[in-house]
PDB file of N, CA and C in Angstrom:
ATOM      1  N   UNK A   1      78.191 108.397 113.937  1.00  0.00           N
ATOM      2  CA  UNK A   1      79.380 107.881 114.584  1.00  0.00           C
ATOM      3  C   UNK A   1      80.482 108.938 114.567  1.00  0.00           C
ATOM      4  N   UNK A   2      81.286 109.066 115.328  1.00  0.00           N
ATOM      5  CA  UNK A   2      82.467 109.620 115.651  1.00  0.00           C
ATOM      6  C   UNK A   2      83.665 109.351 114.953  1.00  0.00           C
ATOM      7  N   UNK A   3      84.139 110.309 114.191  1.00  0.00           N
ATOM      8  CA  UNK A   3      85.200 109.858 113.192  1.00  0.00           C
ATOM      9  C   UNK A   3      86.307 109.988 114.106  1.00  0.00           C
ATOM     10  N   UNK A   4      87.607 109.383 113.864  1.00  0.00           N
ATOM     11  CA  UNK A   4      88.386 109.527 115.070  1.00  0.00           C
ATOM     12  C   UNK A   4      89.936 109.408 114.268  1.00  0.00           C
ATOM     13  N   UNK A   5      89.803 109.111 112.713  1.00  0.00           N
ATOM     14  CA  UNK A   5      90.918 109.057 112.176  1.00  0.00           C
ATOM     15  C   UNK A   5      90.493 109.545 111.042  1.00  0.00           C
ATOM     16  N   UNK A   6      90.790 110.353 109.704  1.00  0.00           N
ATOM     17  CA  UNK A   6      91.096 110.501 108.330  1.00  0.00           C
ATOM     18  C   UNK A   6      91.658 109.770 107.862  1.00  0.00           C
ATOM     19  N   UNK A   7      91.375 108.561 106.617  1.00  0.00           N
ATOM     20  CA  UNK A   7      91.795 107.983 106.070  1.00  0.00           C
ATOM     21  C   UNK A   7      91.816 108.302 104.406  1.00  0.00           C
ATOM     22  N   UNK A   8      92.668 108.251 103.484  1.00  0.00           N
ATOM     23  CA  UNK A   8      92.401 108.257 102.114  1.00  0.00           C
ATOM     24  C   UNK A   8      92.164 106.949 101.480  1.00  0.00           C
ATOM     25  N   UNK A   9      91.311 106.618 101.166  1.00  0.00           N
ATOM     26  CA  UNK A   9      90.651 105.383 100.435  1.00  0.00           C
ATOM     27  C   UNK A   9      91.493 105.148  98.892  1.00  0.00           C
ATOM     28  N   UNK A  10      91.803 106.449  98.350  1.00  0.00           N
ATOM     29  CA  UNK A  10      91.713 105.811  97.338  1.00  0.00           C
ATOM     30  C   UNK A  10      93.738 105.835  97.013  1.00  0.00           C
ATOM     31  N   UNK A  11      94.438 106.176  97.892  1.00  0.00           N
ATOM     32  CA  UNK A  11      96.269 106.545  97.774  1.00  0.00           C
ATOM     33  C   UNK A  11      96.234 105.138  98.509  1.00  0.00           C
ATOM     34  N   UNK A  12      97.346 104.328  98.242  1.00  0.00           N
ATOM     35  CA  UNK A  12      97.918 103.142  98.592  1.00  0.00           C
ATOM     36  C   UNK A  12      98.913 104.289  99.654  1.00  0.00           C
ATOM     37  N   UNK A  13      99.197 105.072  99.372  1.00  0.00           N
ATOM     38  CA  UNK A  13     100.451 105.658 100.894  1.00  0.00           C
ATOM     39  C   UNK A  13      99.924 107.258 100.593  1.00  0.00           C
ATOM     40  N   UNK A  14     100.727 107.656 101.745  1.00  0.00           N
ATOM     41  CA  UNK A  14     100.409 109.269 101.802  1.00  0.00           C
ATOM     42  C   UNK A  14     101.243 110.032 100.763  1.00  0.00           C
ATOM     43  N   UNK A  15     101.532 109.370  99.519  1.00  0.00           N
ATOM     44  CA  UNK A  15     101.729 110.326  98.751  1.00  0.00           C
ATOM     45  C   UNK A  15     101.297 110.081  96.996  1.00  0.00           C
ATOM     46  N   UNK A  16     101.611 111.347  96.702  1.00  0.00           N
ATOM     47  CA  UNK A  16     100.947 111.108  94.961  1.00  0.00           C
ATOM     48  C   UNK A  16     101.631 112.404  94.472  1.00  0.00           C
ATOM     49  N   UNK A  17     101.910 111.793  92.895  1.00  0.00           N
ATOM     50  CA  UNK A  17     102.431 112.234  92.073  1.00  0.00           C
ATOM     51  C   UNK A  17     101.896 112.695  91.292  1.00  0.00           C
ATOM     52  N   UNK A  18     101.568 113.915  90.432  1.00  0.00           N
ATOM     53  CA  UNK A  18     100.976 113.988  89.046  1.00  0.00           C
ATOM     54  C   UNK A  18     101.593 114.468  88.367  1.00  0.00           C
ATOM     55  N   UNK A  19     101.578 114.952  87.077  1.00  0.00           N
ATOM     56  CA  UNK A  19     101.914 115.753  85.558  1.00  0.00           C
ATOM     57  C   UNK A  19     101.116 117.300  86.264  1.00  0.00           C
ATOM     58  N   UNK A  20     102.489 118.212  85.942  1.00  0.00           N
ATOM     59  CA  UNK A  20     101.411 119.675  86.068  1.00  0.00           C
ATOM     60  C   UNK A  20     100.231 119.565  84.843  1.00  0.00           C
ATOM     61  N   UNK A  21      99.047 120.376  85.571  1.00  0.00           N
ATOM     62  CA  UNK A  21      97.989 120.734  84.981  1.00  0.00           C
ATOM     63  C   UNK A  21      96.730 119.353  85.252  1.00  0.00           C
ATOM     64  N   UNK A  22      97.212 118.331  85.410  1.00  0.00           N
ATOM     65  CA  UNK A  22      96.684 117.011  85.694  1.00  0.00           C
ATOM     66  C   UNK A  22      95.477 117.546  87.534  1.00  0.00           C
ATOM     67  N   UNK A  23      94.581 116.680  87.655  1.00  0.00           N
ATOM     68  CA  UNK A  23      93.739 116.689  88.814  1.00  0.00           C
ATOM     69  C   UNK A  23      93.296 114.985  88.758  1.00  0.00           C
ATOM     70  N   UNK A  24      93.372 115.288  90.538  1.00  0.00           N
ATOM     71  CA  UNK A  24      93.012 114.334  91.484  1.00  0.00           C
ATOM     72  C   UNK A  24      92.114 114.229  92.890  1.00  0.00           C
ATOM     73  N   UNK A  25      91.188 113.679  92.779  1.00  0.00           N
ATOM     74  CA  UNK A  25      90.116 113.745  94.051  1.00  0.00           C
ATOM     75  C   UNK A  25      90.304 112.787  95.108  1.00  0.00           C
ATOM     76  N   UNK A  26      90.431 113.481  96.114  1.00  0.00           N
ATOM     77  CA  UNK A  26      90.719 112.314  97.320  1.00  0.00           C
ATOM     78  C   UNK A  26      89.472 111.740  97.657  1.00  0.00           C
ATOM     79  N   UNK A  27      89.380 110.614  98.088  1.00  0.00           N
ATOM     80  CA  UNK A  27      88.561 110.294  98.542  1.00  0.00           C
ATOM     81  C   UNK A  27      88.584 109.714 100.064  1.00  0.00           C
ATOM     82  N   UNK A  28      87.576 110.510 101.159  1.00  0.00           N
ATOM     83  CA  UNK A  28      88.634 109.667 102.240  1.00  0.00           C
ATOM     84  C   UNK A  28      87.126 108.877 102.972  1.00  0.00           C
ATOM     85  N   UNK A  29      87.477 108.349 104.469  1.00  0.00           N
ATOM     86  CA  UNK A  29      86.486 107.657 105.236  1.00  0.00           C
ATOM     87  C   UNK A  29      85.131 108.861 105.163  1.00  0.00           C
ATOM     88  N   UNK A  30      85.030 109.582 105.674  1.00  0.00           N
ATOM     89  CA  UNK A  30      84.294 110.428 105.660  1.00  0.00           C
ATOM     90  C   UNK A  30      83.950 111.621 104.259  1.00  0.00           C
ATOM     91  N   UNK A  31      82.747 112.083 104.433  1.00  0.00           N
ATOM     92  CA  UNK A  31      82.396 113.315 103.657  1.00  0.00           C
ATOM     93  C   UNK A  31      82.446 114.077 103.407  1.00  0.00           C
ATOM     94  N   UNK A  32      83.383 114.822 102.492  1.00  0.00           N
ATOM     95  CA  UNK A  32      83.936 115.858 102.154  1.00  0.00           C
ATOM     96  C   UNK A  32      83.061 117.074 102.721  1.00  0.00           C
ATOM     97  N   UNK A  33      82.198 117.174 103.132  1.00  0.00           N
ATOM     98  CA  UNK A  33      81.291 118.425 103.848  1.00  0.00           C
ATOM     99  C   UNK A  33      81.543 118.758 105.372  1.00  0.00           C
ATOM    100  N   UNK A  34      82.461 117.665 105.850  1.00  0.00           N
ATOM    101  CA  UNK A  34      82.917 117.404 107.401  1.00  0.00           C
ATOM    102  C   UNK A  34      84.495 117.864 107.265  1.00  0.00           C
ATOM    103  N   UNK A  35      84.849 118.017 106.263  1.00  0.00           N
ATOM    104  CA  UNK A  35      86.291 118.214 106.131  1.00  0.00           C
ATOM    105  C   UNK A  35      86.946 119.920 105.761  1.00  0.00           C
ATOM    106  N   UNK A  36      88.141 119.790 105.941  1.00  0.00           N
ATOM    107  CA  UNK A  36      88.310 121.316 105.580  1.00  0.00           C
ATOM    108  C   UNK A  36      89.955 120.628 104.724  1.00  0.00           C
ATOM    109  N   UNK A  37      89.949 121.134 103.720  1.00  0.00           N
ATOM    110  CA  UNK A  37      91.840 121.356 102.549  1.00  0.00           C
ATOM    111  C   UNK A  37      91.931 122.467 102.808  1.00  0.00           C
ATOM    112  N   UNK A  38      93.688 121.617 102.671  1.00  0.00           N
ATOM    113  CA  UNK A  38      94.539 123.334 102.656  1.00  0.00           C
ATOM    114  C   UNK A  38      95.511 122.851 101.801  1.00  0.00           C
ATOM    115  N   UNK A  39      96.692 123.392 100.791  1.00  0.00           N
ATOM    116  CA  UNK A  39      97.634 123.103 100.705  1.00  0.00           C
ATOM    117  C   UNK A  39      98.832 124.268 101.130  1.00  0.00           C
ATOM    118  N   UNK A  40      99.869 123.455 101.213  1.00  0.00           N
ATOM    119  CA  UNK A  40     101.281 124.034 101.887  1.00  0.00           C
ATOM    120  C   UNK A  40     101.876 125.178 100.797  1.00  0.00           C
ATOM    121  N   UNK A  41     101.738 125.158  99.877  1.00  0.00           N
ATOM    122  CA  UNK A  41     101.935 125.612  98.977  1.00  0.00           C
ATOM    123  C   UNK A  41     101.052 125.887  97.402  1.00  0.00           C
ATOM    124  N   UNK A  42     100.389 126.879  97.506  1.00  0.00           N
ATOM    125  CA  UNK A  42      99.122 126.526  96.402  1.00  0.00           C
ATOM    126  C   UNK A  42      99.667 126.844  94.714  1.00  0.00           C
ATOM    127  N   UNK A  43     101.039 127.179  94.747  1.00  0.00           N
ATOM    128  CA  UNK A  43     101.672 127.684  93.404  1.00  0.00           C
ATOM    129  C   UNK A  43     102.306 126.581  92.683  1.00  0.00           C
ATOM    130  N   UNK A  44     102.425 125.592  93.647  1.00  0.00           N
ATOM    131  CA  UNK A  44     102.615 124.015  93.130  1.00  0.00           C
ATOM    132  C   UNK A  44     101.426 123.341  93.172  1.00  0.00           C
ATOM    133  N   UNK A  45     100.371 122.963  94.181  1.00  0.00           N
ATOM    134  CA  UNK A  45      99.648 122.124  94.077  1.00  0.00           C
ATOM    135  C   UNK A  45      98.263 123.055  94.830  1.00  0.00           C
ATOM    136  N   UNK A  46      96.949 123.006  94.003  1.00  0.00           N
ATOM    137  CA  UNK A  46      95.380 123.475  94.237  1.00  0.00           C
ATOM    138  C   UNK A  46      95.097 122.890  95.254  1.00  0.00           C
ATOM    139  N   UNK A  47      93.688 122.697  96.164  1.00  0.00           N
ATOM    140  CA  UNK A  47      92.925 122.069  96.271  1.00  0.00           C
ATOM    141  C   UNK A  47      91.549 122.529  96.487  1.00  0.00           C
ATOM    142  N   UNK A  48      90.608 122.160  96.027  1.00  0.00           N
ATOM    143  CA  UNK A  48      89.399 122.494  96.582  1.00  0.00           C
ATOM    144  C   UNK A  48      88.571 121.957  97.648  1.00  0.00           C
ATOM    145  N   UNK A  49      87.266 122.678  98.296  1.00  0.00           N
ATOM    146  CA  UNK A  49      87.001 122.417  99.333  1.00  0.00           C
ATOM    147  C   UNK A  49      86.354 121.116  99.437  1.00  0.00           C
ATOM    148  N   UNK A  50      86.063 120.531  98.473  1.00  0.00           N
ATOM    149  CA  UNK A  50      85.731 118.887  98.127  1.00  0.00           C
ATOM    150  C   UNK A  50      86.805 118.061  97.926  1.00  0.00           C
ATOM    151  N   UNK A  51      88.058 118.258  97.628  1.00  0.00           N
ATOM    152  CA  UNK A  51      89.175 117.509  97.829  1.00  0.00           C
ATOM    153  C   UNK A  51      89.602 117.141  96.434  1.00  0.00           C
ATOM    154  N   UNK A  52      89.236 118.161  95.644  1.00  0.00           N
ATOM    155  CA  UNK A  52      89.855 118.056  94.055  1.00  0.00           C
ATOM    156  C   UNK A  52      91.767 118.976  93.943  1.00  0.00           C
ATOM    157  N   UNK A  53      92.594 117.567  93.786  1.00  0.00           N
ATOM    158  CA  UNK A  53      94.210 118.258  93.676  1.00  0.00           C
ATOM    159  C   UNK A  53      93.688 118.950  92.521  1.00  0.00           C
ATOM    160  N   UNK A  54      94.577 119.576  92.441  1.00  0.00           N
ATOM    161  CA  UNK A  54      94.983 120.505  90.914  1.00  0.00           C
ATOM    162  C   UNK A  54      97.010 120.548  91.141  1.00  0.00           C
ATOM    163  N   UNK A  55      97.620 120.042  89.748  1.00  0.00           N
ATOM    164  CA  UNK A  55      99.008 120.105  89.923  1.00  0.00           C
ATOM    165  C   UNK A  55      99.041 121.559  88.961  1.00  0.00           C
ATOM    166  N   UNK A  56      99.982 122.757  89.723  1.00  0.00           N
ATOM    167  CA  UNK A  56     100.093 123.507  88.965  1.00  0.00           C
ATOM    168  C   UNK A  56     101.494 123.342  88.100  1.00  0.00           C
ATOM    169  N   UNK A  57     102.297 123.277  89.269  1.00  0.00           N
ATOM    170  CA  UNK A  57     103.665 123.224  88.519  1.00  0.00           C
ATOM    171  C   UNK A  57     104.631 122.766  89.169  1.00  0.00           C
ATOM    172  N   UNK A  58     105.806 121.894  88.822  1.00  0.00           N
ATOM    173  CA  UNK A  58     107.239 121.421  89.188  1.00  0.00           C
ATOM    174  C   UNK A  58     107.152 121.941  90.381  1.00  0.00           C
ATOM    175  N   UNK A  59     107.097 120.751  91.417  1.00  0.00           N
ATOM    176  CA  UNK A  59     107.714 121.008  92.979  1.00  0.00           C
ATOM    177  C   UNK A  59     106.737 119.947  93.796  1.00  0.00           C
ATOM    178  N   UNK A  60     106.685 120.330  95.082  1.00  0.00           N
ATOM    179  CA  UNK A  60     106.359 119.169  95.718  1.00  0.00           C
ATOM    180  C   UNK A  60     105.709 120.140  96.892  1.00  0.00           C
ATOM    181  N   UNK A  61     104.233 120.020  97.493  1.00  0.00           N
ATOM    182  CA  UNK A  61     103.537 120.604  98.506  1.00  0.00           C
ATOM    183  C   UNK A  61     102.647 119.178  99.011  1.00  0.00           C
ATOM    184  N   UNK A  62     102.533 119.723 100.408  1.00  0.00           N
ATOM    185  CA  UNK A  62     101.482 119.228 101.518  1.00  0.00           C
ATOM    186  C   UNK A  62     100.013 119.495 100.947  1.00  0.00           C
ATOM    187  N   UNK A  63      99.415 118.327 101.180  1.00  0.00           N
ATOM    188  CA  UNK A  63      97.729 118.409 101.281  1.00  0.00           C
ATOM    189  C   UNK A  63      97.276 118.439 102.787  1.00  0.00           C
ATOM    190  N   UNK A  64      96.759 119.438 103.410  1.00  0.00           N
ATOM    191  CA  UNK A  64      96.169 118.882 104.892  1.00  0.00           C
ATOM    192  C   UNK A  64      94.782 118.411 104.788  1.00  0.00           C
ATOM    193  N   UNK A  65      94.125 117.630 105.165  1.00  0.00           N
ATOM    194  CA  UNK A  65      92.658 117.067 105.750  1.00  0.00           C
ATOM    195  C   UNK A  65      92.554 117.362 107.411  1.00  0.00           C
ATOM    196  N   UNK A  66      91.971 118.185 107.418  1.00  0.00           N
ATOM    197  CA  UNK A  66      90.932 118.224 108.762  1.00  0.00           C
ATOM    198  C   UNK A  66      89.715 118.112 108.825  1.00  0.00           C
ATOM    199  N   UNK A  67      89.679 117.114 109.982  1.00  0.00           N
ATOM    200  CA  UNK A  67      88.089 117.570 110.154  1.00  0.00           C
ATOM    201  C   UNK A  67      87.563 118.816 110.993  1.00  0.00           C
ATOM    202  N   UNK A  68      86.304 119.232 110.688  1.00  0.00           N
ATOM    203  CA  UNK A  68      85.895 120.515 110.618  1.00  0.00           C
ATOM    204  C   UNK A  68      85.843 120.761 112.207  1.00  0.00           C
ATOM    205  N   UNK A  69      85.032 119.793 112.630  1.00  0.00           N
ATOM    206  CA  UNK A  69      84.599 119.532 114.085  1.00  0.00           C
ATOM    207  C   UNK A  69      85.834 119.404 115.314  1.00  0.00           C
ATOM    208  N   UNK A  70      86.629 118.843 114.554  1.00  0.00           N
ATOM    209  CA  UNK A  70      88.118 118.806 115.778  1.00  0.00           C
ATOM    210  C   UNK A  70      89.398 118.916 114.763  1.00  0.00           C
ATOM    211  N   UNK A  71      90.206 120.299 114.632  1.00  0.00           N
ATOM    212  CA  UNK A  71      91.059 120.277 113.758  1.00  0.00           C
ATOM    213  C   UNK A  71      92.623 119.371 113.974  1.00  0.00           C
ATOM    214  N   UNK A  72      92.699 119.063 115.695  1.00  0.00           N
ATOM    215  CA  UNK A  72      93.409 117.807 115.795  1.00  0.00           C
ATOM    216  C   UNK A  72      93.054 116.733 115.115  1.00  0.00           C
ATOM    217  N   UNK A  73      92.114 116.145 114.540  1.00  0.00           N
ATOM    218  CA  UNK A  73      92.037 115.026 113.609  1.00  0.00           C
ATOM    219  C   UNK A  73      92.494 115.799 112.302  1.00  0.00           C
ATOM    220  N   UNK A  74      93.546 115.102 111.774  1.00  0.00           N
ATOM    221  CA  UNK A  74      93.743 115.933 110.231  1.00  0.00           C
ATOM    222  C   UNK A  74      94.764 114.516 109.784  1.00  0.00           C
ATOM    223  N   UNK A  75      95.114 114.888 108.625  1.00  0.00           N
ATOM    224  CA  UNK A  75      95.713 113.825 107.867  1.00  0.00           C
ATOM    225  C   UNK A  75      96.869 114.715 106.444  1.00  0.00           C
ATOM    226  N   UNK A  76      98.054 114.073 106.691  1.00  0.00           N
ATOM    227  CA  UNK A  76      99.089 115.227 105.363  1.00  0.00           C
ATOM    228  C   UNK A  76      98.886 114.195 104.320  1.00  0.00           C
ATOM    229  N   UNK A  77      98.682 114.659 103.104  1.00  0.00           N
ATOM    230  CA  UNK A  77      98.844 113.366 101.703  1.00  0.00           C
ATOM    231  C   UNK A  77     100.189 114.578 101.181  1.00  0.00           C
ATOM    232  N   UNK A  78     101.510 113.709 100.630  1.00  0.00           N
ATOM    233  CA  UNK A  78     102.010 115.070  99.840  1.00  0.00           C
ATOM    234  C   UNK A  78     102.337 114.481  98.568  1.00  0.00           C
ATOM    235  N   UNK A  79     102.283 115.690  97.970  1.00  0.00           N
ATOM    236  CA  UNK A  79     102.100 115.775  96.445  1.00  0.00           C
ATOM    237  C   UNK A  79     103.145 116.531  95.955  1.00  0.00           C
ATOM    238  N   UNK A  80     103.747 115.817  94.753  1.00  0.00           N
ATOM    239  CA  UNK A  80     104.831 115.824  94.004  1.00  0.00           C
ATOM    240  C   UNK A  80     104.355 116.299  92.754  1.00  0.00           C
ATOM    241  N   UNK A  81     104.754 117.099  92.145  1.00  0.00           N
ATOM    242  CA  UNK A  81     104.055 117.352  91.065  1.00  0.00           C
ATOM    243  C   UNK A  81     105.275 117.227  89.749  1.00  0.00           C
ATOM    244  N   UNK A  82     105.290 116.666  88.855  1.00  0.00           N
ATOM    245  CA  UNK A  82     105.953 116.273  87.545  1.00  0.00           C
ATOM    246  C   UNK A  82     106.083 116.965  86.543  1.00  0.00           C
ATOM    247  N   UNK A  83     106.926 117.276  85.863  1.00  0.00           N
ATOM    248  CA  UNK A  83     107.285 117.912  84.124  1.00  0.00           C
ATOM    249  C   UNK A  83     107.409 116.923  83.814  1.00  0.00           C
ATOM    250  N   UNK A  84     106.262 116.141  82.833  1.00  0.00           N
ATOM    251  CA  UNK A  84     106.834 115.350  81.612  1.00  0.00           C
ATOM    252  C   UNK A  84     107.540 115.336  80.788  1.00  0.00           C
ATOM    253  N   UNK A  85     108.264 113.944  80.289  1.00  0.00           N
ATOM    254  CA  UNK A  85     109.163 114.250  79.186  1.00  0.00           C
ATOM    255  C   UNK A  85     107.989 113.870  77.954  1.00  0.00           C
ATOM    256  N   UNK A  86     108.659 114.915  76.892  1.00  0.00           N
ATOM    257  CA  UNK A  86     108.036 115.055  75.697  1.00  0.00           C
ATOM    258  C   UNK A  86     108.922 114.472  74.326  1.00  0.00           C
ATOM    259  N   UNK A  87     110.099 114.098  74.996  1.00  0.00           N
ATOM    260  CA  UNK A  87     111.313 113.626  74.050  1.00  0.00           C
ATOM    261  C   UNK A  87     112.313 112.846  74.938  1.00  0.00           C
ATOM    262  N   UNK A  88     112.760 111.860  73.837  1.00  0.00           N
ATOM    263  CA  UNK A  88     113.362 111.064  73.920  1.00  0.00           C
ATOM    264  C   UNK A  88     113.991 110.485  73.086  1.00  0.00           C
ATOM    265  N   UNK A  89     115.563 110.671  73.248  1.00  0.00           N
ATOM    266  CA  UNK A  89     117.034 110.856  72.598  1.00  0.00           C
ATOM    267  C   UNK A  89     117.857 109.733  72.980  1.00  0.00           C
ATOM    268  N   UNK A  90     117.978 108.529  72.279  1.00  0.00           N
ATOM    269  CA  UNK A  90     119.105 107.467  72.234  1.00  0.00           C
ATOM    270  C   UNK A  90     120.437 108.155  71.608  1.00  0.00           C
ATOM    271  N   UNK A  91     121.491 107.740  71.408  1.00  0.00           N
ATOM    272  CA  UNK A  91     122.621 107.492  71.042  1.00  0.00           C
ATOM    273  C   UNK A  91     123.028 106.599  70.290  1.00  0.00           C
ATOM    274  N   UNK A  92     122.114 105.691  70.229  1.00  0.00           N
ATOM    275  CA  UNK A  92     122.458 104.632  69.044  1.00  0.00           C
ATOM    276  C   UNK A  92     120.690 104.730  68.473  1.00  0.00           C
ATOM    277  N   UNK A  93     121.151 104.617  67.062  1.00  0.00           N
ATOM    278  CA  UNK A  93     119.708 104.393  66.099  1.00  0.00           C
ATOM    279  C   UNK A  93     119.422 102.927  66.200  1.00  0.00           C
ATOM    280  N   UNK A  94     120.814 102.149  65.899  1.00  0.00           N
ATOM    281  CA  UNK A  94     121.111 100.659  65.633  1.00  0.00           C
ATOM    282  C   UNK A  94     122.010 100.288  66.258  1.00  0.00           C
ATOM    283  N   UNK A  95     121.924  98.819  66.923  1.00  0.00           N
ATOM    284  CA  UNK A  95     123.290  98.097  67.098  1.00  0.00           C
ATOM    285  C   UNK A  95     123.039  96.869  67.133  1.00  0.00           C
ATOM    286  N   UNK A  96     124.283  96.361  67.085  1.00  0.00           N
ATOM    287  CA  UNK A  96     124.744  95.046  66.789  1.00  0.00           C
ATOM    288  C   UNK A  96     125.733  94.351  67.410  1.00  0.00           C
ATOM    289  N   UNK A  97     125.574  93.616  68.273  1.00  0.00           N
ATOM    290  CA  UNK A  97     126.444  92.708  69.410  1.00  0.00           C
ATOM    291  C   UNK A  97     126.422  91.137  68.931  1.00  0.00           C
ATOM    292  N   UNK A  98     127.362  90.810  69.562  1.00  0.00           N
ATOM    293  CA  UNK A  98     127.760  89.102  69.286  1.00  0.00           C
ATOM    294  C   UNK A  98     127.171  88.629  71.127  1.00  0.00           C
ATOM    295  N   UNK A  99     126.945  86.980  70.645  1.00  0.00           N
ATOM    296  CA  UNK A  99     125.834  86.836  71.963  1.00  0.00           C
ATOM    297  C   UNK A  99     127.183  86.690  73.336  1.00  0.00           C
ATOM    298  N   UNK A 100     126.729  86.823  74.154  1.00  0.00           N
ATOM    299  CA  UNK A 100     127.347  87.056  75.214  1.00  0.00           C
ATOM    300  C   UNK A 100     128.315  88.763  75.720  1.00  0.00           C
ATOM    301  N   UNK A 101     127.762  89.250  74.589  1.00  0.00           N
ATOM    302  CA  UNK A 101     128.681  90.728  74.522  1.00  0.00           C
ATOM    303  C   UNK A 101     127.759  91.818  75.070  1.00  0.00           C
ATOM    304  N   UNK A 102     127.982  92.812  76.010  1.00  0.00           N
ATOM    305  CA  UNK A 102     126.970  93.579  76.148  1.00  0.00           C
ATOM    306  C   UNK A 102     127.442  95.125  75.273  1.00  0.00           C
ATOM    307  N   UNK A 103     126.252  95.983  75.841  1.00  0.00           N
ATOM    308  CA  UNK A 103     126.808  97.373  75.252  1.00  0.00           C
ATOM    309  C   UNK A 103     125.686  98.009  76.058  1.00  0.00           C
ATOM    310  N   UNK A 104     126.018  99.714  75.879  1.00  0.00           N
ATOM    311  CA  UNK A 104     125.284 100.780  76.920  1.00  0.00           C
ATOM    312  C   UNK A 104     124.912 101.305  75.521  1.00  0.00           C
ATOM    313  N   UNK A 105     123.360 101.628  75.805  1.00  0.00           N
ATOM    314  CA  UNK A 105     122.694 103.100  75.318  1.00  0.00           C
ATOM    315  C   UNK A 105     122.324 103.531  75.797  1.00  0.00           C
ATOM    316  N   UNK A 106     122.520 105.068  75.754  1.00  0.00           N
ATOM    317  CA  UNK A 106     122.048 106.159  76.563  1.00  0.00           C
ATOM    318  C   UNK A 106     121.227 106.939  76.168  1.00  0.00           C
ATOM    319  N   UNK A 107     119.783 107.471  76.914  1.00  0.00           N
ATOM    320  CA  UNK A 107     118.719 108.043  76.573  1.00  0.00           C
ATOM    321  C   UNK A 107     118.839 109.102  77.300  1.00  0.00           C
ATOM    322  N   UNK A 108     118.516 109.968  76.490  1.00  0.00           N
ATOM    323  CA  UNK A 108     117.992 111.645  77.028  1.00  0.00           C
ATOM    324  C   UNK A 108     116.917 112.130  77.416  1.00  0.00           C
ATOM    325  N   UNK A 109     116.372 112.397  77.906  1.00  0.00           N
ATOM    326  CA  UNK A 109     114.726 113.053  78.087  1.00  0.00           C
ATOM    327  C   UNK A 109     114.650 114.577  77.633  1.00  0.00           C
ATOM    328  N   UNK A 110     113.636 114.857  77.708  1.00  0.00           N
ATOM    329  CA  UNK A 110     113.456 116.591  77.275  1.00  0.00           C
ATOM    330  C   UNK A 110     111.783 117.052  77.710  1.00  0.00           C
ATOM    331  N   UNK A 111     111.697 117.888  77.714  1.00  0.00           N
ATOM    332  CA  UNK A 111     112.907 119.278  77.705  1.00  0.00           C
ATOM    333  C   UNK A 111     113.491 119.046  79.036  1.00  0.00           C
ATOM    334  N   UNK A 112     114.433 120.193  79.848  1.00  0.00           N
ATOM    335  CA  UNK A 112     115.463 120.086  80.712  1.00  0.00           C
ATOM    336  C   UNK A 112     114.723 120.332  82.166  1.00  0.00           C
ATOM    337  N   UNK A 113     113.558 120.616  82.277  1.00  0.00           N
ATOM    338  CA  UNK A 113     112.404 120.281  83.067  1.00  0.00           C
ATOM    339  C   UNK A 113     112.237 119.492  83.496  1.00  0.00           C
ATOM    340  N   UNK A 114     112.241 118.159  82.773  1.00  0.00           N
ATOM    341  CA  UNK A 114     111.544 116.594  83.040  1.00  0.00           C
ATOM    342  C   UNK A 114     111.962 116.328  84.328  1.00  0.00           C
ATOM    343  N   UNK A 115     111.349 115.878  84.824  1.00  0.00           N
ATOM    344  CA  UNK A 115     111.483 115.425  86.130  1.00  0.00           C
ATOM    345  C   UNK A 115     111.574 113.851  86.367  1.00  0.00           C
TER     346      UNK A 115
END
């Protein structure tokens, strides 16, 4: 049969997030042997010719899907790629309110990366 659209099966929308160093395999309607990856940027985000992401580092690049046979059929997924936080800094250790009273604590993340 005649493929006539690229779909990703396994992204609820055309985009995805990971943690640098983290990997992700698309999976789409068709067989990765009919398809050709590219990414927009390969110093943020990998891909291989089977459709394995690789997040390298902080930033955000295009995935293209084409098919091999007509490179007008193609499909963009884009990918965001994340610095985790590794810390996390309140302002209060403890507190203590009377009922109906509110109060703010404020959390920090780390390192200055985090995204």
């Amino acid at each position: 049969s005649t493929v006539k659209s690229i779909t990703v099966k396994n992204l609820p929308s055309n985009t995805l997030t990971l943690k640098a160093g983290k990997t992700f395999t698309l999976k789409t309607n068709t067989t990765s042997g009919n398809l050709k990856f590219s990414t927009s940027n390969k110093k943020i985000v990998t891909v291989s010719s089977t459709g394995k992401i690789k997040a390298v580092k902080k930033g955000s690049a295009n995935i293209t899907i084409y098919l091999k046979s007509n490179a007008k059929i193609k499909k963009v997924v884009k990918v965001t790629v994340g610095q985790p936080a590794t810390r996390v800094k309140v302002n209060k250790s403890a507190l203590t309110i009377k009922k109906g009273r509110s109060a703010v604590i404020k959390a920090t993340v780390g390192p200055n990366t985090t995204s």
